[in-house]
C-alpha atoms as a PDB file:
ATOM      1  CA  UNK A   1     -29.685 -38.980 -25.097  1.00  0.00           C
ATOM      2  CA  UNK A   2     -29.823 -36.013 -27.395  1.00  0.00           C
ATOM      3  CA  UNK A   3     -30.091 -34.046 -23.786  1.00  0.00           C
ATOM      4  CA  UNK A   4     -27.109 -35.089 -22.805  1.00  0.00           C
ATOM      5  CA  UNK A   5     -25.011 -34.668 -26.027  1.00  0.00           C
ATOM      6  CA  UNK A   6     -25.957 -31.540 -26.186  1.00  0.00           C
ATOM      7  CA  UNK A   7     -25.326 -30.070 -22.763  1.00  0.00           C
ATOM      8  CA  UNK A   8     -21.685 -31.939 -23.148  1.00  0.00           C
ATOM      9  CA  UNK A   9     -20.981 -30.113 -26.009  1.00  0.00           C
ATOM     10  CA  UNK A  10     -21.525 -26.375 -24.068  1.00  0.00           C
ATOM     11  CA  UNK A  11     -18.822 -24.248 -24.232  1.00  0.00           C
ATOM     12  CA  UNK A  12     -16.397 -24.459 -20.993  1.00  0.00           C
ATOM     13  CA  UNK A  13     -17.485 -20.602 -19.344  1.00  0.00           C
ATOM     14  CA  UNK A  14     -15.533 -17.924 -19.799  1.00  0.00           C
ATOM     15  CA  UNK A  15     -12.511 -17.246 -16.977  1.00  0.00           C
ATOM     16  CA  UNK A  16     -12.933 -14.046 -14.909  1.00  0.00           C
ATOM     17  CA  UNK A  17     -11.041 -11.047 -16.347  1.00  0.00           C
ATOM     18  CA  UNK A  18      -8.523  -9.546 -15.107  1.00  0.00           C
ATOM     19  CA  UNK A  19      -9.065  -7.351 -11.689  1.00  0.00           C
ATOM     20  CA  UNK A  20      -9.088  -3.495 -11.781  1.00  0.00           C
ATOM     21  CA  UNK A  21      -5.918  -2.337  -9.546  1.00  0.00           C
ATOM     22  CA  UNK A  22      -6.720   0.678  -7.842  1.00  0.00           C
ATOM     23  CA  UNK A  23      -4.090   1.675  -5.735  1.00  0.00           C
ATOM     24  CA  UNK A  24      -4.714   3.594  -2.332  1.00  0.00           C
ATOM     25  CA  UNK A  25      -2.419   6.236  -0.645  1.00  0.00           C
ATOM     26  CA  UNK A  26      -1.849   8.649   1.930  1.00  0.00           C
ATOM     27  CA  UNK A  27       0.788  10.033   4.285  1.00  0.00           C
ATOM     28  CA  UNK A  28       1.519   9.423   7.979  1.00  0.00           C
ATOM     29  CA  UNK A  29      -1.431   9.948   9.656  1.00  0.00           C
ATOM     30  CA  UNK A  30      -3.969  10.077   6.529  1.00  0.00           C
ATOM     31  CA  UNK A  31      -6.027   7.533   7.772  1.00  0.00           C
ATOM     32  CA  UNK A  32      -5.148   5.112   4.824  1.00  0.00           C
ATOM     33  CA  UNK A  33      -5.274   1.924   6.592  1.00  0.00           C
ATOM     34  CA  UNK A  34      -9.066   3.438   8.395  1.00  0.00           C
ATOM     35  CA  UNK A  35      -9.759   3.529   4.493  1.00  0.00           C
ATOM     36  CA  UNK A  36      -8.051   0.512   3.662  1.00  0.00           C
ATOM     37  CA  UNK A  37     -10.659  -1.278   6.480  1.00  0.00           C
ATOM     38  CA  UNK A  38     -14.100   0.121   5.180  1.00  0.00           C
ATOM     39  CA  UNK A  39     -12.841  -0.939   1.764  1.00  0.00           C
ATOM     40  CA  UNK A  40     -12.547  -4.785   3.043  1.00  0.00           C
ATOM     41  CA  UNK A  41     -15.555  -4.131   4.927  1.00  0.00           C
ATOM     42  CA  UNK A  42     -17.676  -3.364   1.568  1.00  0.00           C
ATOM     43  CA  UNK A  43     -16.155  -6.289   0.359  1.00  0.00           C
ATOM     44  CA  UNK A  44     -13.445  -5.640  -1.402  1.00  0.00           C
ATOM     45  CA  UNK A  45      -9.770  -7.066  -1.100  1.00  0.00           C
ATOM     46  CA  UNK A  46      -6.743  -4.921   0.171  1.00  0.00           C
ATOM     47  CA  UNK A  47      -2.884  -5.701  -0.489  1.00  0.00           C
ATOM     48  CA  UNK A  48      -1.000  -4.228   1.982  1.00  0.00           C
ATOM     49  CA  UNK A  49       1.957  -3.638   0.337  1.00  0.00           C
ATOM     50  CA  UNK A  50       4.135  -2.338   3.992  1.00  0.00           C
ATOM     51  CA  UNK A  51       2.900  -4.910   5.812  1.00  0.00           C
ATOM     52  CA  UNK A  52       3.760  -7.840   2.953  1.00  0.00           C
ATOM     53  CA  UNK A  53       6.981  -5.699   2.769  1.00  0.00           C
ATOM     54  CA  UNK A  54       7.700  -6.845   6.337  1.00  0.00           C
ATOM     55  CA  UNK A  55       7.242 -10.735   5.983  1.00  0.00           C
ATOM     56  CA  UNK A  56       9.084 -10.761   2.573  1.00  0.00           C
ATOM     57  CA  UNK A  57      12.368  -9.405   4.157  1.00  0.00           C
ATOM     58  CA  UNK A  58      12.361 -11.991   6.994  1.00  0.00           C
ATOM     59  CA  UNK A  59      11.380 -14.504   4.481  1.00  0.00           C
ATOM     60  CA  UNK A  60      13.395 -14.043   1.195  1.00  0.00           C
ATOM     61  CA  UNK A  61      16.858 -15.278   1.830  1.00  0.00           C
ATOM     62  CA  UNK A  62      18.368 -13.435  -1.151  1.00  0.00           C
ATOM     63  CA  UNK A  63      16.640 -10.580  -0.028  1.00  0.00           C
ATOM     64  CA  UNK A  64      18.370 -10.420   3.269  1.00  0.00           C
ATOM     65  CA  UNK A  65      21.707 -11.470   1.796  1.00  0.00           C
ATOM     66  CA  UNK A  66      21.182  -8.001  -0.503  1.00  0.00           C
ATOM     67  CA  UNK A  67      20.140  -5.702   2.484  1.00  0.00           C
ATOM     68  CA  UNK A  68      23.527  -6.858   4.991  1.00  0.00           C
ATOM     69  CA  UNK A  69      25.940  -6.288   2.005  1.00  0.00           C
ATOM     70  CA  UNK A  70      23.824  -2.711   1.605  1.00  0.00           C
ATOM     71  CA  UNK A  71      23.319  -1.854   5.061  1.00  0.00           C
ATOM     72  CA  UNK A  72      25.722  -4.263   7.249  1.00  0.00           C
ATOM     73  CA  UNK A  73      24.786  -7.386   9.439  1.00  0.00           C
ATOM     74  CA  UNK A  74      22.972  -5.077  11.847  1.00  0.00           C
ATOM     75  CA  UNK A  75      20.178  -5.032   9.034  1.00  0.00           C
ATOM     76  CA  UNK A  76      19.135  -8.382  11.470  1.00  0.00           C
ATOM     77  CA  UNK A  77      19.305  -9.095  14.672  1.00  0.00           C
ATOM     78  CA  UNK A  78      20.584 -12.152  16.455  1.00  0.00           C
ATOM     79  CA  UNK A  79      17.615 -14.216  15.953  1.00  0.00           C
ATOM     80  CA  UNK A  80      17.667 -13.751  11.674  1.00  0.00           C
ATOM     81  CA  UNK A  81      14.858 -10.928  11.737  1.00  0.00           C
ATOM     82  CA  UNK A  82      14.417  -7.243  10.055  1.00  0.00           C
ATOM     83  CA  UNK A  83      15.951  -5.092  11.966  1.00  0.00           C
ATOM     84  CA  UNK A  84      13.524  -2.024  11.337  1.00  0.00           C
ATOM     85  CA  UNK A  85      15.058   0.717  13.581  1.00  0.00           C
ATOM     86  CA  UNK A  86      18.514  -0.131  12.414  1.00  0.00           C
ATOM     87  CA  UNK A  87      17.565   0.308   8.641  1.00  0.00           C
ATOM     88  CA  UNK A  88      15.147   3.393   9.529  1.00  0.00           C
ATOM     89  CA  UNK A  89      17.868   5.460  11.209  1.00  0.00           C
ATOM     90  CA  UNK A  90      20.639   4.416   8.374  1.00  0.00           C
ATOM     91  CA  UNK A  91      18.461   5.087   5.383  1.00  0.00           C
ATOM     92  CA  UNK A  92      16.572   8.432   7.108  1.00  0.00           C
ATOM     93  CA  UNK A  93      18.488  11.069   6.174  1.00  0.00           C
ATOM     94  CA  UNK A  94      20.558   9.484   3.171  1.00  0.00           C
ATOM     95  CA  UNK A  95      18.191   9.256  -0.310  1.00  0.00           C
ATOM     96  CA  UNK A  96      20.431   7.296  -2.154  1.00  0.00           C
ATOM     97  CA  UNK A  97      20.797   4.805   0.551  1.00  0.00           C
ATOM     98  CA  UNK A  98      17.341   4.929   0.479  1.00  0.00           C
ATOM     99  CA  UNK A  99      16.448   4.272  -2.824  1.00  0.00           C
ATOM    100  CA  UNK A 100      18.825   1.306  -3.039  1.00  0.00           C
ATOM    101  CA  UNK A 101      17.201  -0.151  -0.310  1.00  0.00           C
ATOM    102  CA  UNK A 102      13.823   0.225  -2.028  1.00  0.00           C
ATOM    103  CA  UNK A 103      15.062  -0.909  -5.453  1.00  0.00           C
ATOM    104  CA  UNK A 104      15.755  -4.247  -3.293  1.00  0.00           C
ATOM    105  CA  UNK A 105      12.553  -4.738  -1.797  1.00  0.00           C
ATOM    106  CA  UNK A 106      10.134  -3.501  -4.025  1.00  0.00           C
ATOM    107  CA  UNK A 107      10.698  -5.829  -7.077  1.00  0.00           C
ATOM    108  CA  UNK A 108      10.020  -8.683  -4.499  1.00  0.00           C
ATOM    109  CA  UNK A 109       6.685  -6.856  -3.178  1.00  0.00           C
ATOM    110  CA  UNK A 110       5.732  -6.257  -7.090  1.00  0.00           C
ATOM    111  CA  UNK A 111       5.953 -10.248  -7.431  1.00  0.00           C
ATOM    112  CA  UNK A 112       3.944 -10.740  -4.420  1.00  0.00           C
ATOM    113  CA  UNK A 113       1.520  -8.514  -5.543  1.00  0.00           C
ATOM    114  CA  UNK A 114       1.190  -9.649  -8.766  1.00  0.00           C
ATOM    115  CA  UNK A 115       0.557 -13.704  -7.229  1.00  0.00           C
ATOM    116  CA  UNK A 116      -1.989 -12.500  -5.373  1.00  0.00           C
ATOM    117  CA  UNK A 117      -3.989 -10.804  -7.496  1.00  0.00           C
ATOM    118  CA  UNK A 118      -4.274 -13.572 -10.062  1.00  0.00           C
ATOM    119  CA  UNK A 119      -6.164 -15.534  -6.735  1.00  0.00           C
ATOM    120  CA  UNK A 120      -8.865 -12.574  -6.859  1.00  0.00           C
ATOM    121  CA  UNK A 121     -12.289 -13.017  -7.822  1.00  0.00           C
ATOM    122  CA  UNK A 122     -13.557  -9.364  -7.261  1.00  0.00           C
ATOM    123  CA  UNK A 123     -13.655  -6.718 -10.205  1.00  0.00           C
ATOM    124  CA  UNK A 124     -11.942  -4.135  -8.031  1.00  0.00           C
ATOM    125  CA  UNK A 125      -8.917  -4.996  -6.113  1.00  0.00           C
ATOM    126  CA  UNK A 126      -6.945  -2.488  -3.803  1.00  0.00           C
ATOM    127  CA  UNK A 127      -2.864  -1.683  -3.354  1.00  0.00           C
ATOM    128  CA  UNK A 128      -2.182  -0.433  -0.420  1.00  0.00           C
ATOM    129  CA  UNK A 129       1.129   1.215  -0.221  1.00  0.00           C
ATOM    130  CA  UNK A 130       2.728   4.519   1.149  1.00  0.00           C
ATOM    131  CA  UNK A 131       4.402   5.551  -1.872  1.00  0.00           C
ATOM    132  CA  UNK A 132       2.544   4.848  -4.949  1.00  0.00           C
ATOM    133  CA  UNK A 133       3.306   8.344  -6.156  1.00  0.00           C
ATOM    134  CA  UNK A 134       6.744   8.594  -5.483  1.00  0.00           C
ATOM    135  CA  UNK A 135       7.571   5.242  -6.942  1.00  0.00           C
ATOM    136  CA  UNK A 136       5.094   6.004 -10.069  1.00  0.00           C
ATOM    137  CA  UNK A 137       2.770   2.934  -8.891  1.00  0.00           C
ATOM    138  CA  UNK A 138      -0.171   4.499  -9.774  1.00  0.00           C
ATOM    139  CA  UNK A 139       0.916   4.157 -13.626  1.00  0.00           C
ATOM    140  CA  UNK A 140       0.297   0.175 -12.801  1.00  0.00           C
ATOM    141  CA  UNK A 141      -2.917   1.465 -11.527  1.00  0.00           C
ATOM    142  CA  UNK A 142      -6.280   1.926 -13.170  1.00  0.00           C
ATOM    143  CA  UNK A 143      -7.159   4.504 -10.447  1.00  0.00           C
ATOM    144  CA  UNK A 144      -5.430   5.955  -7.417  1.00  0.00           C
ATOM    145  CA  UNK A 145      -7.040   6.983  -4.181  1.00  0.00           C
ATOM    146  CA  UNK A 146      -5.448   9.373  -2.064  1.00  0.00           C
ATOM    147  CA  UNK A 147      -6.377   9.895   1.543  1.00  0.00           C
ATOM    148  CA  UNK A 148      -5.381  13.057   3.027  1.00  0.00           C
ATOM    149  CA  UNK A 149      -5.723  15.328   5.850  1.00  0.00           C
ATOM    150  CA  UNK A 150      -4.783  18.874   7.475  1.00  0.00           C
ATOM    151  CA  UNK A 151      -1.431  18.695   8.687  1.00  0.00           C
ATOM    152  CA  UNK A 152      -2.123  19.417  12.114  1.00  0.00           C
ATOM    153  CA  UNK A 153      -4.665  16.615  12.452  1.00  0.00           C
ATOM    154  CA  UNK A 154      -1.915  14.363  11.101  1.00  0.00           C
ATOM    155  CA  UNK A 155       0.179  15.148  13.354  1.00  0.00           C
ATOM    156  CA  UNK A 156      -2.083  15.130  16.112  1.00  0.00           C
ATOM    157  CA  UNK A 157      -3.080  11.957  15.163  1.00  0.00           C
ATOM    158  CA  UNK A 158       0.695  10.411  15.046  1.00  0.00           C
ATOM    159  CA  UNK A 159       1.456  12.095  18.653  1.00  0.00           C
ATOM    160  CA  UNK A 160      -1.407  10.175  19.576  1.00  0.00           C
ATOM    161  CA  UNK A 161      -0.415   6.989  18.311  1.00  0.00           C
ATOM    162  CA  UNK A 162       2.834   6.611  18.482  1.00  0.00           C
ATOM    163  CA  UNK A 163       3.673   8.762  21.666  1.00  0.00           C
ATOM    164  CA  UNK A 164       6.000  10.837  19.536  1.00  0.00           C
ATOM    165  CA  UNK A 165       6.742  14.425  20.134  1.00  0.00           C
ATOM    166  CA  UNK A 166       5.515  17.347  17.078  1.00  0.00           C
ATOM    167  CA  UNK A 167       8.595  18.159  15.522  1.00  0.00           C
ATOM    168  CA  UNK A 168       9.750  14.315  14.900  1.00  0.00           C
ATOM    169  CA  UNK A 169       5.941  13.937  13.007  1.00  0.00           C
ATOM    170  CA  UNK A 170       6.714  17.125  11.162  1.00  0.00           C
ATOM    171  CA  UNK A 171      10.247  15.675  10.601  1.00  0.00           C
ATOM    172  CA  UNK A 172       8.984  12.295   8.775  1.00  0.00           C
ATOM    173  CA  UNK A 173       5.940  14.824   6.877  1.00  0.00           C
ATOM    174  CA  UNK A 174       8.661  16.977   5.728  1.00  0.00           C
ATOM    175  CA  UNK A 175      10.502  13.823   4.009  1.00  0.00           C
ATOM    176  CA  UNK A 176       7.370  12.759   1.821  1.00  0.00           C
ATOM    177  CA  UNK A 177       5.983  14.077  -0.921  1.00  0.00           C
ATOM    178  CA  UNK A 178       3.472  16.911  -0.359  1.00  0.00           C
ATOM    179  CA  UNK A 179       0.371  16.768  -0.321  1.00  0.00           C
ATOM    180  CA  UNK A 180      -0.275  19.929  -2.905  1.00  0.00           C
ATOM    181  CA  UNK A 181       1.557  17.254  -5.276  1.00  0.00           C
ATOM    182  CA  UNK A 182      -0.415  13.660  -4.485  1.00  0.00           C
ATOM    183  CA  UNK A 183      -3.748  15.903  -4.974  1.00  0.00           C
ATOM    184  CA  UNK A 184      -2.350  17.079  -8.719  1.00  0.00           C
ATOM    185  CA  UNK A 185      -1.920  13.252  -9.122  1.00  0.00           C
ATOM    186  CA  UNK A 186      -4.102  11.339  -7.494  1.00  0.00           C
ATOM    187  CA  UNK A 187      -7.971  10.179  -9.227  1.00  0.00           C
ATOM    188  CA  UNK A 188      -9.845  10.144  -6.618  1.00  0.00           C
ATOM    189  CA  UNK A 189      -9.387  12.109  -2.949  1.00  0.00           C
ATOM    190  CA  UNK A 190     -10.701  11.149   0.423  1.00  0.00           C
ATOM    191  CA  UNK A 191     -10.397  14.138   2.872  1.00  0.00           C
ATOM    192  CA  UNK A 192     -10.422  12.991   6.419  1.00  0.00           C
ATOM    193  CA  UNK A 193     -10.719  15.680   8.771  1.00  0.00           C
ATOM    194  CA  UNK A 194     -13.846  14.915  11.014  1.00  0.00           C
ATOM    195  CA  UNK A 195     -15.252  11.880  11.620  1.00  0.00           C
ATOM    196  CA  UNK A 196     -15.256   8.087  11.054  1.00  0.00           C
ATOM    197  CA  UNK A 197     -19.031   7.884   9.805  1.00  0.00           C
ATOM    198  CA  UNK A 198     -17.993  10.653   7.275  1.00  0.00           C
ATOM    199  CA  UNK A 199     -15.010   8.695   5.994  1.00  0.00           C
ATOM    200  CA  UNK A 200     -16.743   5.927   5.323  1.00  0.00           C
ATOM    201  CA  UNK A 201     -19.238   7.871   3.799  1.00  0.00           C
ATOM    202  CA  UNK A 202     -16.582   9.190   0.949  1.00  0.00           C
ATOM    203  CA  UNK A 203     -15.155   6.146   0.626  1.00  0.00           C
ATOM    204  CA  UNK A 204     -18.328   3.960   0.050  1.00  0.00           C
ATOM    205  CA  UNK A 205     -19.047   6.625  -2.695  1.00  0.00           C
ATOM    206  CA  UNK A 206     -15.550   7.075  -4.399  1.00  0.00           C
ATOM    207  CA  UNK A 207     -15.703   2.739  -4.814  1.00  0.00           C
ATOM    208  CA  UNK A 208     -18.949   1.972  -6.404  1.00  0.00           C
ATOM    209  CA  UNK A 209     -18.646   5.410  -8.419  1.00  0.00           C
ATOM    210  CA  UNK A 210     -15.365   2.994 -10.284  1.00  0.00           C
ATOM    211  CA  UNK A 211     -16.763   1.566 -13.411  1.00  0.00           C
END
C-alpha cells in the first residue's frame, strides 16, 4: 500500500521545452530544399514556409479577399485558386507592391508556423523560407543556415530545372539580396558547389555541431 501511495504522489514529468528555431536559407538555385531533405532525413523537422505559403492563400478566405482588393480579381482564377503567374508578373518589378503583398501573407505564415512548432517534439526544428534575411526572420531564429553557391552553378542549375533561358535566372538573382550580404549575416554556411555526398556531408556537421 505504501508502494502505491508513494508512486501516486510522483511529480507529473516535466513538459518538453521549447524547440530551437533555426531557420534555413538560400537563393534560387542554392540547393536549400537538397538541404532542407538531408535535414528531415537525419531526423529533424522542416517548415516549409513557400510551400505552406501556397495552401494558406487558397485556404484563408480573408486572405484572398486582401490580395483581389491589392492586386485585382485576376489574383484567382475561375476555379477560386492562387493565381501565381498573375501575382509574379504584377509584383516583379514594383517593391512596394511587393512588400504589401508580403505584409499580407506573411503574418498568416508566422501563425502557421508558430502552431506547428508547438506539435514538435525534437530539440532542433527548421524554417525553411527564401527570405529570412530580407524579412529579418533570422532575429526569430536561434541560428540561421545559409546555403549558397557560385552564381554560375545557380544558374546552371535553374536553366536546368526550369527550362529558362540565362538572363531571366540572372534577372530573378539580381532582385535578391546578395550573397556577399546573407554570408555577413548568416551563422552557419553550406557551400554547394560539387556534389550531393559533400552536401550532406556539411550539413550533417553544421546540425549536430548546434548545441
Amino acid at each position: 500500500m505504501e508502494k502505491l501511495q508513494s508512486e501516486s504522489q510522483q511529480p507529473e514529468p516535466e513538459p518538453l521545452s521549447t524547440p530551437k528555431i533555426i531557420g534555413l536559407t538560400g537563393g534560387i538555385g542554392s540547393g536549400k530544399t537538397t538541404v532542407a531533405k538531408c535535414i528531415e532525413d537525419f531526423g529533424f523537422p522542416v517548415y516549409y514556409s513557400d510551400d505552406r505559403a501556397k495552401d494558406i492563400v487558397n485556404d484563408n478566405d480573408d486572405l484572398k479577399v486582401k490580395i483581389k482588393a491589392l492586386l485585382g480579381n485576376e489574383s484567382y482564377d475561375e476555379n477560386g485558386l492562387y493565381n501565381r503567374k498573375f501575382v509574379a508578373e504584377k509584383v516583379f518589378n514594383n517593391k512596394d507592391l511587393l512588400q504589401s503583398l508580403n505584409e499580407i501573407i506573411h503574418p498568416a505564415v508566422r501563425i502557421d508556423f508558430e502552431n506547428w512548432v508547438k506539435k514538435q517534439t525534437k530539440y532542433l526544428v527548421f524554417k525553411e523560407t527564401a527570405l529570412l534575411f530580407e524579412l529579418k526572420l533570422n532575429k526569430q531564429c536561434y541560428k540561421s543556415v545559409l546555403v549558397t553557391a557560385e552564381d554560375n552553378i545557380r544558374i546552371k542549375r535553374v536553366m536546368d530545372r526550369d527550362g529558362k533561358t540565362y538572363r531571366e535566372v540572372q534577372s530573378v538573382m539580381e532582385k535578391q539580396m546578395p550573397e556577399k550580404d546573407k554570408i555577413k549575416l548568416a551563422d552557419c554556411i553550406i557551400y554547394n558547389n560539387t556534389n550531393l555526398e559533400d552536401l550532406k556531408d556539411q550539413t550533417e556537421k553544421i546540425i549536430f555541431e548546434i548545441e
